[in-house]
C-alpha atoms as a PDB file:
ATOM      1  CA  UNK A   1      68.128 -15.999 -26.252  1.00  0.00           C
ATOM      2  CA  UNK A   2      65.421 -18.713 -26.353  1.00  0.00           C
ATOM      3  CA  UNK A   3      66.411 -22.268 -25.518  1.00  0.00           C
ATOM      4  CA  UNK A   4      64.910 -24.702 -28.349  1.00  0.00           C
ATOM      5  CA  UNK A   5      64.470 -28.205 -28.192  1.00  0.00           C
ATOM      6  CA  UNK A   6      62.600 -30.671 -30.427  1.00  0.00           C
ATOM      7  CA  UNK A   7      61.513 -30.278 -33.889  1.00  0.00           C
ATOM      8  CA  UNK A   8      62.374 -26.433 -32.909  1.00  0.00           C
ATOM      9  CA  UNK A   9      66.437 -27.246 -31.570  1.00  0.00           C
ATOM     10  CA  UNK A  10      67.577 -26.256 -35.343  1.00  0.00           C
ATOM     11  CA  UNK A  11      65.079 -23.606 -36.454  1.00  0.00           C
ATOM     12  CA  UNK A  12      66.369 -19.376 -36.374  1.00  0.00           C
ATOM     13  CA  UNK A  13      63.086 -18.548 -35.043  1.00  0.00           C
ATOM     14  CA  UNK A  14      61.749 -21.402 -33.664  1.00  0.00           C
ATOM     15  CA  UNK A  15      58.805 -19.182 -31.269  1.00  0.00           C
ATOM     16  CA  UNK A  16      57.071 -18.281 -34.623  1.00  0.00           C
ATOM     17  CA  UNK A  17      57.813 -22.142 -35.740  1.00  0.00           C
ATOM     18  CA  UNK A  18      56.068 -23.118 -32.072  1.00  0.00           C
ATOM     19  CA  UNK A  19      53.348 -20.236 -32.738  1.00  0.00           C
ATOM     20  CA  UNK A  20      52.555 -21.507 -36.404  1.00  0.00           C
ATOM     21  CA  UNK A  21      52.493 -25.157 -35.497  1.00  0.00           C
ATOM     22  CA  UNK A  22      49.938 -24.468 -32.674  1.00  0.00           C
ATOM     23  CA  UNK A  23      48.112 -22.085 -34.851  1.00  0.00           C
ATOM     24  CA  UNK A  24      47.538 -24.701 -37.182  1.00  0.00           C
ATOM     25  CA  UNK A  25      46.319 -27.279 -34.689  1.00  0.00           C
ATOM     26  CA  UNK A  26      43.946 -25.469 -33.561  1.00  0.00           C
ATOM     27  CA  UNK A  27      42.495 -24.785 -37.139  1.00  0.00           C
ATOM     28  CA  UNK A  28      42.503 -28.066 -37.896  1.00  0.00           C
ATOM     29  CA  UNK A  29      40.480 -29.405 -34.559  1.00  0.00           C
ATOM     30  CA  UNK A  30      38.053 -26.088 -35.502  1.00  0.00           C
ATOM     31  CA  UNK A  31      37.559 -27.511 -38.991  1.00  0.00           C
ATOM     32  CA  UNK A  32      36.864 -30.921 -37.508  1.00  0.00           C
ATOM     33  CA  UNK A  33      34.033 -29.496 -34.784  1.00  0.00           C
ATOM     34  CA  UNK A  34      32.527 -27.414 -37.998  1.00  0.00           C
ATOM     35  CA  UNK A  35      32.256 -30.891 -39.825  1.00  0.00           C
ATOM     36  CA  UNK A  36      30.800 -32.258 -36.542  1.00  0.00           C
ATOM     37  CA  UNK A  37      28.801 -29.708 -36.250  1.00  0.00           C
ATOM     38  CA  UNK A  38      27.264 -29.569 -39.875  1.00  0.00           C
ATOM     39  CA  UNK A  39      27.212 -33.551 -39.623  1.00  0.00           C
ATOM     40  CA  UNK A  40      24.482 -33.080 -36.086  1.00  0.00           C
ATOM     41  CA  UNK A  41      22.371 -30.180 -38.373  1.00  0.00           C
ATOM     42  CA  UNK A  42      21.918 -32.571 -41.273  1.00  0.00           C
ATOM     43  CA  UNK A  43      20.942 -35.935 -38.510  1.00  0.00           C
ATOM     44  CA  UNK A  44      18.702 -33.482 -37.005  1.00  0.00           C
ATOM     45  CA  UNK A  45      16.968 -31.838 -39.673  1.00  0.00           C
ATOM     46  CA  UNK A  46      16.732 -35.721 -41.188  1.00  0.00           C
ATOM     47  CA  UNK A  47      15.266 -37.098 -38.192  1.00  0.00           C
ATOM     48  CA  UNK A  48      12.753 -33.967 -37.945  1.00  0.00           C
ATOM     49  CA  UNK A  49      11.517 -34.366 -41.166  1.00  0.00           C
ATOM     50  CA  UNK A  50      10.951 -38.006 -40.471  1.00  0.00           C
ATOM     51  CA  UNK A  51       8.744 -37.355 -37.422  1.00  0.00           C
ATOM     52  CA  UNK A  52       6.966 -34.779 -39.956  1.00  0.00           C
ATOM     53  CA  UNK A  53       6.632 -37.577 -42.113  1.00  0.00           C
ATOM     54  CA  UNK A  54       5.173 -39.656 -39.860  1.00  0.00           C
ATOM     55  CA  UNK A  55       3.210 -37.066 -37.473  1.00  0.00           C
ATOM     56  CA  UNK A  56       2.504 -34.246 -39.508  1.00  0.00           C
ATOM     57  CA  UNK A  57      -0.229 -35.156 -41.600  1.00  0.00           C
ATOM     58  CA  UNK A  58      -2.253 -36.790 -38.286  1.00  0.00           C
ATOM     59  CA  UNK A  59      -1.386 -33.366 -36.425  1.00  0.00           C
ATOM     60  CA  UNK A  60      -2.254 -30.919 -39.077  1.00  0.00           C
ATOM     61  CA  UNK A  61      -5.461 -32.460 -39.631  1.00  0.00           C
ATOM     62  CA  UNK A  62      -6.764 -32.455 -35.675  1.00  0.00           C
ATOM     63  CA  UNK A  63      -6.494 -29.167 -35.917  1.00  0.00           C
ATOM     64  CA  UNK A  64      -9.863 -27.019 -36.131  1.00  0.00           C
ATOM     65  CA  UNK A  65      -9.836 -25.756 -39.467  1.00  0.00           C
ATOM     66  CA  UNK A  66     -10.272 -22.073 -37.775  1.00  0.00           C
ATOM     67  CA  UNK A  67      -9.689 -18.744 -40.248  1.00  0.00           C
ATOM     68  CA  UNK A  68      -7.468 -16.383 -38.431  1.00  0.00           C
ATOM     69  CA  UNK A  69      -8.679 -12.646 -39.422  1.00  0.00           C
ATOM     70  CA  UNK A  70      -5.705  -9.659 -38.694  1.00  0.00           C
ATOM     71  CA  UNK A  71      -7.819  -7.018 -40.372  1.00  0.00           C
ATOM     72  CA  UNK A  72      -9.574  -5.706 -37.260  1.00  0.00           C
ATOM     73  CA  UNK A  73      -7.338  -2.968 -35.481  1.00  0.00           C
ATOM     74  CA  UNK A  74      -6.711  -3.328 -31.951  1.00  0.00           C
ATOM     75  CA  UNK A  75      -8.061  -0.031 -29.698  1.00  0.00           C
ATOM     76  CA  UNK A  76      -5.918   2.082 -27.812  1.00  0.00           C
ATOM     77  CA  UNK A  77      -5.479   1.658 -24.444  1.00  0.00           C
ATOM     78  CA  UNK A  78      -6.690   3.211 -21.836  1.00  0.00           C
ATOM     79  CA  UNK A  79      -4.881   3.379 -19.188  1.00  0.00           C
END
């Protein structure tokens, strides 16, 4: 026999009641930290793209304007 007290004093199984009630808590608080979450990806990506904004240009052009070439095979080693 399980003692119940609280919201649970008048339930028939109040365990499950206790386990559903928790349960749902906790998908609540993980719904909240995915909001969070999504809310930090979208400041980030923001604030990125304004330091692209400002930066990029001035960084992309101090680069050597250098053609990269991938046709030549590398040899074999020799060891």
């Amino acid at each position: 026999m399980i003692l119940a007290l609280g919201p649970y004093k008048e339930s028939e199984q109040p365990f499950l009641d206790f386990v559903n009630f928790t349960e749902e808590i906790i998908a609540q608080q993980n719904g909240r930290w995915i909001q969070a979450r999504r809310s930090q990806d979208t400041e980030s990506a923001q604030m990125a793209q304004g330091i692209i904004d400002r930066y990029g240009d001035e960084y992309v052009n101090s680069i050597p304007n250098q053609a990269v070439s991938y046709s030549t095979p590398i040899p074999p080693s020799t060891d």
